[in-house]
C-alpha atoms as a PDB file:
ATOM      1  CA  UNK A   1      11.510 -15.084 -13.388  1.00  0.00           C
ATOM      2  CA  UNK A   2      10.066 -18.362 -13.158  1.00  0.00           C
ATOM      3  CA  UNK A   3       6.204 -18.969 -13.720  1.00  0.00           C
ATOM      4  CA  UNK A   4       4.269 -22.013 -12.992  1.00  0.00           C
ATOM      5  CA  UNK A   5       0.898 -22.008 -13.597  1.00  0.00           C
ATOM      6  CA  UNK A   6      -1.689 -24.917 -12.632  1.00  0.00           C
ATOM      7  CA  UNK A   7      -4.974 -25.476 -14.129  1.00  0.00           C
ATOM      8  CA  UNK A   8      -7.679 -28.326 -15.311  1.00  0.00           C
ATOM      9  CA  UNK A   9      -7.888 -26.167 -18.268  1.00  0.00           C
ATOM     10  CA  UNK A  10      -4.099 -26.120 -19.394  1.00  0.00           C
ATOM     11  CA  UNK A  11      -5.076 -25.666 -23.598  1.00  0.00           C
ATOM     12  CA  UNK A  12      -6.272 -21.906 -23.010  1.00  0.00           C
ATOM     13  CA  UNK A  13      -2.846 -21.214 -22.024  1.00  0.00           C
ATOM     14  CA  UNK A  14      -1.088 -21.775 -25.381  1.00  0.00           C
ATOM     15  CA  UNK A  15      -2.252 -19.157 -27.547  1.00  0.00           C
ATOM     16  CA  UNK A  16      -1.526 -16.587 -25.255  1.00  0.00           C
ATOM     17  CA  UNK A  17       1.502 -17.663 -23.928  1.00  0.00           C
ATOM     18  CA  UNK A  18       2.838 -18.100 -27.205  1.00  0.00           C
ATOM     19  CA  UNK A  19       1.988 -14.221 -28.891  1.00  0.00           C
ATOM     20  CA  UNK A  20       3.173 -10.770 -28.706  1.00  0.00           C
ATOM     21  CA  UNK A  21       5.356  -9.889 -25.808  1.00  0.00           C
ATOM     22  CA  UNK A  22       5.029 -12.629 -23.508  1.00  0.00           C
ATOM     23  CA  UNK A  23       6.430 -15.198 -26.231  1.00  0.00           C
ATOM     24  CA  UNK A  24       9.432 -12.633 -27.320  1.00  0.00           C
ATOM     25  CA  UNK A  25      10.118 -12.757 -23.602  1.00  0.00           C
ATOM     26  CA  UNK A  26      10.105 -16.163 -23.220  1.00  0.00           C
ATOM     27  CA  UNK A  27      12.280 -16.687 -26.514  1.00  0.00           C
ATOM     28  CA  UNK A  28      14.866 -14.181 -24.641  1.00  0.00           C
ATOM     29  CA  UNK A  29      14.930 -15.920 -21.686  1.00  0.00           C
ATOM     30  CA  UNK A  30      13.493 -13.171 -19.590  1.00  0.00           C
ATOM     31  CA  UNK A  31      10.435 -14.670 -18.103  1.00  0.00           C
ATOM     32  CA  UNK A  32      10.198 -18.857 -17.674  1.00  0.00           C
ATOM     33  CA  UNK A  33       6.605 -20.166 -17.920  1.00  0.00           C
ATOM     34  CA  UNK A  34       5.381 -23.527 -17.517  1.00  0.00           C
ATOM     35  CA  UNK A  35       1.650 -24.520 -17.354  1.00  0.00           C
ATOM     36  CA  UNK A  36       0.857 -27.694 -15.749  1.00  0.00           C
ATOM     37  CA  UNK A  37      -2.188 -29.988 -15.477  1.00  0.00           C
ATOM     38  CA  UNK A  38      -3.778 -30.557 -12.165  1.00  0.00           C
ATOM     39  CA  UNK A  39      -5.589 -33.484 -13.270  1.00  0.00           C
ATOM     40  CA  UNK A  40      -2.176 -35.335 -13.940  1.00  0.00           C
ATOM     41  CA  UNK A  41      -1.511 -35.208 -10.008  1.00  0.00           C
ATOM     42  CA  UNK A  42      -5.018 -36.963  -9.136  1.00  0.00           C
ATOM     43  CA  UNK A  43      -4.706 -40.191  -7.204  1.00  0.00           C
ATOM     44  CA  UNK A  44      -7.945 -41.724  -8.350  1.00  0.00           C
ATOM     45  CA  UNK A  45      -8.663 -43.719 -11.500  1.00  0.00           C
ATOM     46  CA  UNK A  46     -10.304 -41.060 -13.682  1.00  0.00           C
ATOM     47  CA  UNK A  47      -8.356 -37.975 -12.043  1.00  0.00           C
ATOM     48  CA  UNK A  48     -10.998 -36.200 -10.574  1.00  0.00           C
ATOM     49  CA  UNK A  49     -10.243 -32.933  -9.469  1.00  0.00           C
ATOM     50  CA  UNK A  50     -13.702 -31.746  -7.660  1.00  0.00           C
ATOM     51  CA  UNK A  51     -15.903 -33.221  -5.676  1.00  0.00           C
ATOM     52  CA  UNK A  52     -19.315 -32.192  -3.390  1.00  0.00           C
ATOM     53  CA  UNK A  53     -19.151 -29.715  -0.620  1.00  0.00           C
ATOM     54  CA  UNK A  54     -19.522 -31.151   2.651  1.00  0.00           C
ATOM     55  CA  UNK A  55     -22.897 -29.753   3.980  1.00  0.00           C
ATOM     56  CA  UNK A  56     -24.832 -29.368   0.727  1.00  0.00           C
ATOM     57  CA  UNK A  57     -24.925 -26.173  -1.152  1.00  0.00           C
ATOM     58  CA  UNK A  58     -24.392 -25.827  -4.718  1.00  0.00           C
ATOM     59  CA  UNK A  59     -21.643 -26.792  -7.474  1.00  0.00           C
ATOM     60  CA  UNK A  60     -18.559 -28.693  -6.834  1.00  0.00           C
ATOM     61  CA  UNK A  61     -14.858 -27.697  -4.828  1.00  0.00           C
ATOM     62  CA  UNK A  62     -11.478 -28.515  -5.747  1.00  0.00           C
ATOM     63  CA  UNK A  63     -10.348 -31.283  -4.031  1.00  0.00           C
ATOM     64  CA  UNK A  64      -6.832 -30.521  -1.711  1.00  0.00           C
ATOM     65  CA  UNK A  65      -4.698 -33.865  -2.696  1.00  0.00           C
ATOM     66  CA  UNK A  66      -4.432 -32.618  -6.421  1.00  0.00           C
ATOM     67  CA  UNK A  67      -3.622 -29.156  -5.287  1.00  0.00           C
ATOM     68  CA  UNK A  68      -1.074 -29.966  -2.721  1.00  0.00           C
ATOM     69  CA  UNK A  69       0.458 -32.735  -5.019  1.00  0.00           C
ATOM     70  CA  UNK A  70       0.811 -30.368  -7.751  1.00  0.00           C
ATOM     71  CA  UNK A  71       2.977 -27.712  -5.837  1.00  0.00           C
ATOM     72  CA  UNK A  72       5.029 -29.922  -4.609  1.00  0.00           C
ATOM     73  CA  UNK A  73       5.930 -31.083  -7.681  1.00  0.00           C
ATOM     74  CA  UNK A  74       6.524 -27.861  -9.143  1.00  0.00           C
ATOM     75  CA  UNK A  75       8.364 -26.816  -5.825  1.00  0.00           C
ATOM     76  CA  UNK A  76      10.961 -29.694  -6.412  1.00  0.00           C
ATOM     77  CA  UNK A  77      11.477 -29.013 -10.230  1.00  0.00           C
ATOM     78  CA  UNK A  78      13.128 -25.899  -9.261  1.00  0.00           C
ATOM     79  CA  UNK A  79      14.856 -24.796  -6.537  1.00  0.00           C
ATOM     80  CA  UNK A  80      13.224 -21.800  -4.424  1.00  0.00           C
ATOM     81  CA  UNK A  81       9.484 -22.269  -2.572  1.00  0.00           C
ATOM     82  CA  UNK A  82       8.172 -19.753  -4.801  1.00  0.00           C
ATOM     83  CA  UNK A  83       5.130 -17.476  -3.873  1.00  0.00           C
ATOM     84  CA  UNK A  84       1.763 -19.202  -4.708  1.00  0.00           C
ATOM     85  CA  UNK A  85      -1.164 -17.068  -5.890  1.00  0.00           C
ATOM     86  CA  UNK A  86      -4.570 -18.124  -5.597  1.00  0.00           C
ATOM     87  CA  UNK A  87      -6.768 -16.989  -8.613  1.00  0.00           C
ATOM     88  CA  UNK A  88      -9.910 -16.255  -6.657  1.00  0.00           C
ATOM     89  CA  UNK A  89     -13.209 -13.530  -6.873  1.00  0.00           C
ATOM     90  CA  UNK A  90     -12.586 -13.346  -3.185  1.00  0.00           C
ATOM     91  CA  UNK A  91      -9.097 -11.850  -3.637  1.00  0.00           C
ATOM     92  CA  UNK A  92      -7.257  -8.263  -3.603  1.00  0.00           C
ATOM     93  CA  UNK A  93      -8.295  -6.640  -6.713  1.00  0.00           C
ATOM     94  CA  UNK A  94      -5.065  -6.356  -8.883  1.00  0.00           C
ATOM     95  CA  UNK A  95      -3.804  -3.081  -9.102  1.00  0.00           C
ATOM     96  CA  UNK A  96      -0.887  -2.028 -11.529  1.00  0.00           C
ATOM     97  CA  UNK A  97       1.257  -1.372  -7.971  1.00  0.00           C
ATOM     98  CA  UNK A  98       0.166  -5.106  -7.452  1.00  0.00           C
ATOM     99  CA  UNK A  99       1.898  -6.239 -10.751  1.00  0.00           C
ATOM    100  CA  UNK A 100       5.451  -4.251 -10.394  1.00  0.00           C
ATOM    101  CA  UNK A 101       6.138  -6.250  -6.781  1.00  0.00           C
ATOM    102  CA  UNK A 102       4.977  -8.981  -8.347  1.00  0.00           C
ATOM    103  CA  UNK A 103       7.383  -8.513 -10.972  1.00  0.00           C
ATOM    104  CA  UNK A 104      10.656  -8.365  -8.793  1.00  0.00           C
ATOM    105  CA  UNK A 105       9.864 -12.033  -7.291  1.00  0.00           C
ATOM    106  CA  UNK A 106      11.953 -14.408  -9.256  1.00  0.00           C
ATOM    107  CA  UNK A 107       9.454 -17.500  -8.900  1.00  0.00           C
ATOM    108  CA  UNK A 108       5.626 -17.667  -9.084  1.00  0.00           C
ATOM    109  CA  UNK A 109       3.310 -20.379  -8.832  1.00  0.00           C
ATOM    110  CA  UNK A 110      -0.348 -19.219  -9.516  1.00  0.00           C
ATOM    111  CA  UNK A 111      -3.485 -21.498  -8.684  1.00  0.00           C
ATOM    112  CA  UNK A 112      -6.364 -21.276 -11.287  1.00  0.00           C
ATOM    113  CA  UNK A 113      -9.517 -21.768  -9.499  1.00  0.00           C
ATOM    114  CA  UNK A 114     -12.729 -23.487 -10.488  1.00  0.00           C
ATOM    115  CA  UNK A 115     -16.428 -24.313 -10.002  1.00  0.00           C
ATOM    116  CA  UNK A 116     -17.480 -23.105  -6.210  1.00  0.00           C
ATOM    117  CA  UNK A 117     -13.765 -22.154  -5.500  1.00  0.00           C
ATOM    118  CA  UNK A 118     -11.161 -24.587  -3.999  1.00  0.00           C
ATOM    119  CA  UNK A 119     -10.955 -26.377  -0.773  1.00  0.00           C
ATOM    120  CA  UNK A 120     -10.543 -24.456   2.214  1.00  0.00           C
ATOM    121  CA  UNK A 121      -7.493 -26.142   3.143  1.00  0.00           C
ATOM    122  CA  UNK A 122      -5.656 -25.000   0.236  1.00  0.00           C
ATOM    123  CA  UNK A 123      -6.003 -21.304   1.299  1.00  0.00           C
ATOM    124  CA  UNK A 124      -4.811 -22.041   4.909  1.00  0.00           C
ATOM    125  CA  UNK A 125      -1.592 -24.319   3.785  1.00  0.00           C
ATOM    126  CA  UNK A 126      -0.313 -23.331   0.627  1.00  0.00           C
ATOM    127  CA  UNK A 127      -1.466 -19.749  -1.012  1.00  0.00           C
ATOM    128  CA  UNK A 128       0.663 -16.692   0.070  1.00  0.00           C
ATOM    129  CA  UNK A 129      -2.038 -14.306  -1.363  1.00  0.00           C
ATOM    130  CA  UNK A 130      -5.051 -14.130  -3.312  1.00  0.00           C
ATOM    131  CA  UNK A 131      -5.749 -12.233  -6.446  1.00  0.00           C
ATOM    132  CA  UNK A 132      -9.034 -11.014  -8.301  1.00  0.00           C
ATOM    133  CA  UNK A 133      -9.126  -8.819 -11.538  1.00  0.00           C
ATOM    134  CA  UNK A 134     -11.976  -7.150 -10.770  1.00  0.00           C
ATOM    135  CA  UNK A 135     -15.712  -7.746  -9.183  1.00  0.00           C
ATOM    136  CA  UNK A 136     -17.241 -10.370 -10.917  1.00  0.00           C
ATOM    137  CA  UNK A 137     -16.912 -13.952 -11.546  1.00  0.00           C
ATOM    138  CA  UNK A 138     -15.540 -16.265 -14.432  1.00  0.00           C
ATOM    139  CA  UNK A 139     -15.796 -19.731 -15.071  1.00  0.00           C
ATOM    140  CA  UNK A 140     -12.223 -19.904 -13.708  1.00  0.00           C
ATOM    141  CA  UNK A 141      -8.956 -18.267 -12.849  1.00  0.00           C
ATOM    142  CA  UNK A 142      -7.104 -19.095 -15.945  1.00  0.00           C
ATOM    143  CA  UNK A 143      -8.050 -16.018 -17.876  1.00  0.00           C
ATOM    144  CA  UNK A 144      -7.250 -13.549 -14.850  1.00  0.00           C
ATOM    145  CA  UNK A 145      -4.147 -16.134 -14.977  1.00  0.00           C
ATOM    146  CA  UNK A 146      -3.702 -14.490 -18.069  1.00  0.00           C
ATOM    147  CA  UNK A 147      -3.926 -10.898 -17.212  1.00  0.00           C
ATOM    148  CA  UNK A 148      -1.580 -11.071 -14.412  1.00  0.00           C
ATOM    149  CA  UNK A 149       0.946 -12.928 -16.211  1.00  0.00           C
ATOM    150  CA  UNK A 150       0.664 -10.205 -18.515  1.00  0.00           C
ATOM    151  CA  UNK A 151       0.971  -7.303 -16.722  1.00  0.00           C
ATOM    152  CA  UNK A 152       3.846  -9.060 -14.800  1.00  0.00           C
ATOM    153  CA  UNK A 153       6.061  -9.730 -17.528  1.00  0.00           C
ATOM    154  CA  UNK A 154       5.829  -6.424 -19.371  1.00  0.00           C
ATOM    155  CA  UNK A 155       7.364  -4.813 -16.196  1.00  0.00           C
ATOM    156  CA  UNK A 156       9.893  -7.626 -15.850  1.00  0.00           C
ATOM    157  CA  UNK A 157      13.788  -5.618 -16.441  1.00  0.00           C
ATOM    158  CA  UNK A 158      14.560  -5.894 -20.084  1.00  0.00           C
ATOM    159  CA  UNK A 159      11.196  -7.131 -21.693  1.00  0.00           C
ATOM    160  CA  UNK A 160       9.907  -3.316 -22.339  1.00  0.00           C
ATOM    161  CA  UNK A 161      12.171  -0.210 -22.433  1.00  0.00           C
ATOM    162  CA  UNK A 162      11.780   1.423 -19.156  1.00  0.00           C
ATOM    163  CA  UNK A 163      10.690   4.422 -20.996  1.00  0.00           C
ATOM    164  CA  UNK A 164       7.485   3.306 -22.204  1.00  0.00           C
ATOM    165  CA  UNK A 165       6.746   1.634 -18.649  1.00  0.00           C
ATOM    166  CA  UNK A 166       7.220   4.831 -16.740  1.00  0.00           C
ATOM    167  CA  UNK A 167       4.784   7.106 -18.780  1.00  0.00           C
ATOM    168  CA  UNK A 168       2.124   4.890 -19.536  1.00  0.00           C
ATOM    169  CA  UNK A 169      -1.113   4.853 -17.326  1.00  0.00           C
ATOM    170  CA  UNK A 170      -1.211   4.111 -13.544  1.00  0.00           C
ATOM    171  CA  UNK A 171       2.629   4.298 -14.099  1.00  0.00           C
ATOM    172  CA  UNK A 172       2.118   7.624 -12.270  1.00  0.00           C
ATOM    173  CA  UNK A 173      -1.238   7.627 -10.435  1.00  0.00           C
ATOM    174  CA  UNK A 174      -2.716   8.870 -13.415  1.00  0.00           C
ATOM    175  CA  UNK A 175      -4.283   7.462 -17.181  1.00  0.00           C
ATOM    176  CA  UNK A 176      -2.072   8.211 -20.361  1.00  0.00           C
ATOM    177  CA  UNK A 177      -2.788  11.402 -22.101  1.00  0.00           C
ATOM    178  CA  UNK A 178      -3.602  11.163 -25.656  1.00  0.00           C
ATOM    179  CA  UNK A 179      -0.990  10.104 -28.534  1.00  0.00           C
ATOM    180  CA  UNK A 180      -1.401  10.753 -32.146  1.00  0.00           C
ATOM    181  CA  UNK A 181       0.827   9.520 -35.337  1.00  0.00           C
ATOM    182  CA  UNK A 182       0.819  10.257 -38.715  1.00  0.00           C
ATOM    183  CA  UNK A 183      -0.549  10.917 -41.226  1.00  0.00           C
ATOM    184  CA  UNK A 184      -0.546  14.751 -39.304  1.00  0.00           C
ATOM    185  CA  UNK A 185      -4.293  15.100 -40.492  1.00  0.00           C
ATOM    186  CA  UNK A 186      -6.986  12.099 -41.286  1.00  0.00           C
ATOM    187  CA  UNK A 187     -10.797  12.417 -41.964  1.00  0.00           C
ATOM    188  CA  UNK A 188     -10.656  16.270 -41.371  1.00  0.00           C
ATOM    189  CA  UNK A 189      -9.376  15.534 -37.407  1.00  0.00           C
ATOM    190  CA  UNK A 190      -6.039  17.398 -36.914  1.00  0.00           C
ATOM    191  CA  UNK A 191      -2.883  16.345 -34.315  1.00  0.00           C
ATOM    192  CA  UNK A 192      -3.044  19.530 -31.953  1.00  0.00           C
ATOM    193  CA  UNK A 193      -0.817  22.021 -32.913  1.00  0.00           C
ATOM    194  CA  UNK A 194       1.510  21.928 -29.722  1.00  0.00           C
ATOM    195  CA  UNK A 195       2.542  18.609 -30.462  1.00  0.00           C
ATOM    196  CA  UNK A 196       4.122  19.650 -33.867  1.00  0.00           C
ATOM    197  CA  UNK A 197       5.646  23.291 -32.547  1.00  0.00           C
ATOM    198  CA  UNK A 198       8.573  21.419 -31.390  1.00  0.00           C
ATOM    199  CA  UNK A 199       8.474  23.511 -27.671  1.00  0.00           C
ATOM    200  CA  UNK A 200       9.213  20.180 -25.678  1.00  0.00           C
ATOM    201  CA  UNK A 201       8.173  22.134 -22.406  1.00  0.00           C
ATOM    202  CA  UNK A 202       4.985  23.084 -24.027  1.00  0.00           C
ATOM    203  CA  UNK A 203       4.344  19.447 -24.990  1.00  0.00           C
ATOM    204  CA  UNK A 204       5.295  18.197 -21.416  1.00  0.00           C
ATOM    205  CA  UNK A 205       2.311  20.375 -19.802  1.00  0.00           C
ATOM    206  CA  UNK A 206       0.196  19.215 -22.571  1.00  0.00           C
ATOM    207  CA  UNK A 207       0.542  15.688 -21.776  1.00  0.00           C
ATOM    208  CA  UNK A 208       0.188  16.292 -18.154  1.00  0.00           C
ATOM    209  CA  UNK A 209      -2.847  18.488 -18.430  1.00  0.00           C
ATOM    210  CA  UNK A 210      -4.149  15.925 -20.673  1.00  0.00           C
ATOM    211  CA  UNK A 211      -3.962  13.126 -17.889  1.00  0.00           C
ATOM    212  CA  UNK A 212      -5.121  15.099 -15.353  1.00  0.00           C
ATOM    213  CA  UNK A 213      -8.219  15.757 -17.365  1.00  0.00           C
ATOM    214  CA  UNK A 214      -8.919  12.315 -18.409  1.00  0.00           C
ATOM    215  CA  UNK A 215      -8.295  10.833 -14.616  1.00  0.00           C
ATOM    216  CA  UNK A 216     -10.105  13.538 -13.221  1.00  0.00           C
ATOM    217  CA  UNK A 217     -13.433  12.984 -15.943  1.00  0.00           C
ATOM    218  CA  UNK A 218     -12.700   8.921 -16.163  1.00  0.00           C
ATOM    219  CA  UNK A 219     -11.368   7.796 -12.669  1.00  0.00           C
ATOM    220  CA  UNK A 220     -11.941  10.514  -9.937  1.00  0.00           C
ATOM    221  CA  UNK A 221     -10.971   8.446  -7.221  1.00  0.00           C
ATOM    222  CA  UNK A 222      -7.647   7.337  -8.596  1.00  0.00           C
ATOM    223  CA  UNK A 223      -6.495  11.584  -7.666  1.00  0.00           C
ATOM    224  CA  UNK A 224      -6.834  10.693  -3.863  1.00  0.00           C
ATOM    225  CA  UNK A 225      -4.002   9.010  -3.747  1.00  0.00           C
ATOM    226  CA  UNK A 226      -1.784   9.887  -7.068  1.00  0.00           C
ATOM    227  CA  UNK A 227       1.546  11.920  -6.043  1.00  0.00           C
ATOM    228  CA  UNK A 228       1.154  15.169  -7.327  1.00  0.00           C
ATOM    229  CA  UNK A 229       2.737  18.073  -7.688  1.00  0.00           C
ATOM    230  CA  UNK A 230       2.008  21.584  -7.145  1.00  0.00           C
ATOM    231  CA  UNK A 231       2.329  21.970 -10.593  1.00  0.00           C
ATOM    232  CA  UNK A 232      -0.281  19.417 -10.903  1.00  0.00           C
ATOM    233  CA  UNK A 233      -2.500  20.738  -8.403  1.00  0.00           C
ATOM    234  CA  UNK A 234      -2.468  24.017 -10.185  1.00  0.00           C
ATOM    235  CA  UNK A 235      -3.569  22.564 -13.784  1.00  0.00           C
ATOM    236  CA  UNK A 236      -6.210  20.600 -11.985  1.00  0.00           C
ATOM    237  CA  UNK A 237      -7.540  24.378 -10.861  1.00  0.00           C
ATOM    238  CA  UNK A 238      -7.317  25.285 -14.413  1.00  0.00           C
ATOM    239  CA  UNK A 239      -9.198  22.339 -15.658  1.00  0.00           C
ATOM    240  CA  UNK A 240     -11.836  22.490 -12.851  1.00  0.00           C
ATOM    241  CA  UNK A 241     -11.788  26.431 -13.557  1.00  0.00           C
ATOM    242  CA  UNK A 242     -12.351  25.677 -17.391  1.00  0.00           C
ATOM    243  CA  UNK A 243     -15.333  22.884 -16.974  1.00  0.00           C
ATOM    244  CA  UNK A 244     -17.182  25.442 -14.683  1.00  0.00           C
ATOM    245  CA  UNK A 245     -16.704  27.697 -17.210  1.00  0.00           C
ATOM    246  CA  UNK A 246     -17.718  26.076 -20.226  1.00  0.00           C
ATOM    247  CA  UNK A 247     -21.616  25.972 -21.708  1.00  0.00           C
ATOM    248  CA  UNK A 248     -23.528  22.714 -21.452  1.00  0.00           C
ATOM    249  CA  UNK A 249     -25.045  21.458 -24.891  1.00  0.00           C
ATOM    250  CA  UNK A 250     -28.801  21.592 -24.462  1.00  0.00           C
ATOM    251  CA  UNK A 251     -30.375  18.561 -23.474  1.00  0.00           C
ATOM    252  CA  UNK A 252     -26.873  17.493 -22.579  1.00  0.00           C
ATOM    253  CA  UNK A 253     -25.017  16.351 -19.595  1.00  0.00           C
ATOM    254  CA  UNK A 254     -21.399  16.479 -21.004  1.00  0.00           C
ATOM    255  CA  UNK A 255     -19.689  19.758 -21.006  1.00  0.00           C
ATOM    256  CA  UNK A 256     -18.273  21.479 -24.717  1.00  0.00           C
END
């Protein structure tokens, strides 16, 4: 996979780029990433990139020639048009589905935004689809730049062992259950005993009960449209069965 990533801002992208996973995958040859300055493609004397919005309002837009210039230079340096991604507030929030398609395209060129957004022109001509990282707004698009690189690369064939992809959370609909290492017992809080008895199918519906719980206390609405089993259905009765159950602490909202 080929990344090209263009920005005003092209310094926050070398720490980053150049730790943990998304450097050993670089080194390896698994994921290409190249961050390029938008300023550089400017036709005017000080390379101004933004400029007033025609009909008042506040802040400043991207201007188009910088923008346009910029993927067509990255569009000729290699060969393949290449799926441009808008960094906007105003996009599709990203979704961990979102990142695994993303991660089977084998060239990327992702648009940080800036100020008041970019010009309008940009959106029509170039950008195959907009992303946001969740409702707010940044100064800019390079840090959810960051995040989607991120999560991109991770899933990218050969960079993490499918293993550790498949179970972790949203893999499956659902958040991770809890995981424990040694030492066995710290600061008087004990692993749970099923996850030293050695009965892997005990574990298994552990785990799963586990995740079921903490999607169904922590994100409700991500159950709607998980995949699950009858098995699962049935330990969600069990764990809806147990809440209604269980005491409430006085002057306390969260069950025991």
């Amino acid at each position: 996979m080929r990344i090209d990533v263009l920005t005003i801002f092209p310094g926050m992208f070398s720490g980053p780029l150049s730790e943990s996973m998304v450097a050993r995958a670089r080194e390896r040859g698994l994921v290409e990433i190249h961050v390029h300055d938008i300023r550089e493609f400017a036709r005017n004397k000080h390379r101004v990139t933004d400029d007033y919005p025609f009909g008042g309002g506040a802040g400043m837009i991207m201007k188009p020639e910088p923008i346009f210039a910029a993927v067509e230079h990255v569009r000729n340096e290699a060969p393949g048009p290449g799926r441009v991604i808008l960094m906007s507030p105003q996009g599709r929030v990203f979704t961990q589905e979102m990142a695994a398609r993303l991660a089977r395209e084998s060239r990327l060129v992702i648009i940080c935004g800036h100020y008041e957004g970019v010009d309008e022109r940009v959106r029509d001509a170039l950008v195959d689809e907009e992303i946001s990282i969740g409702d707010y707004v940044l100064t800019g698009g390079e840090l959810p730049a960051m995040v989607v690189i991120d999560a991109l690369t991770r899933l990218v064939p050969g960079v993490l062992g499918e293993e550790s992809v498949s179970f972790e959370s949203f893999a499956s609909g659902l958040l991770d259950y809890p995981q424990y290492t040694r030492p066995r017992e710290w600061m008087g809080m004990a692993v749970p005993e099923v996850l030293v008895s050695g009965d892997h199918e005990k574990v298994r519906i552990w785990r799963r009960k586990q995740a079921l719980t903490r999607t169904l206390e922590r994100r409700p609405d991500l159950l709607l449209s998980a995949d699950l089993t009858p098995e699962d259905q049935r330990l969600l009765e069990e764990i809806r069965r147990d809440r209604e159950n269980a005491d409430v602490e006085p002057g306390s909202s969260r069950m025991i």
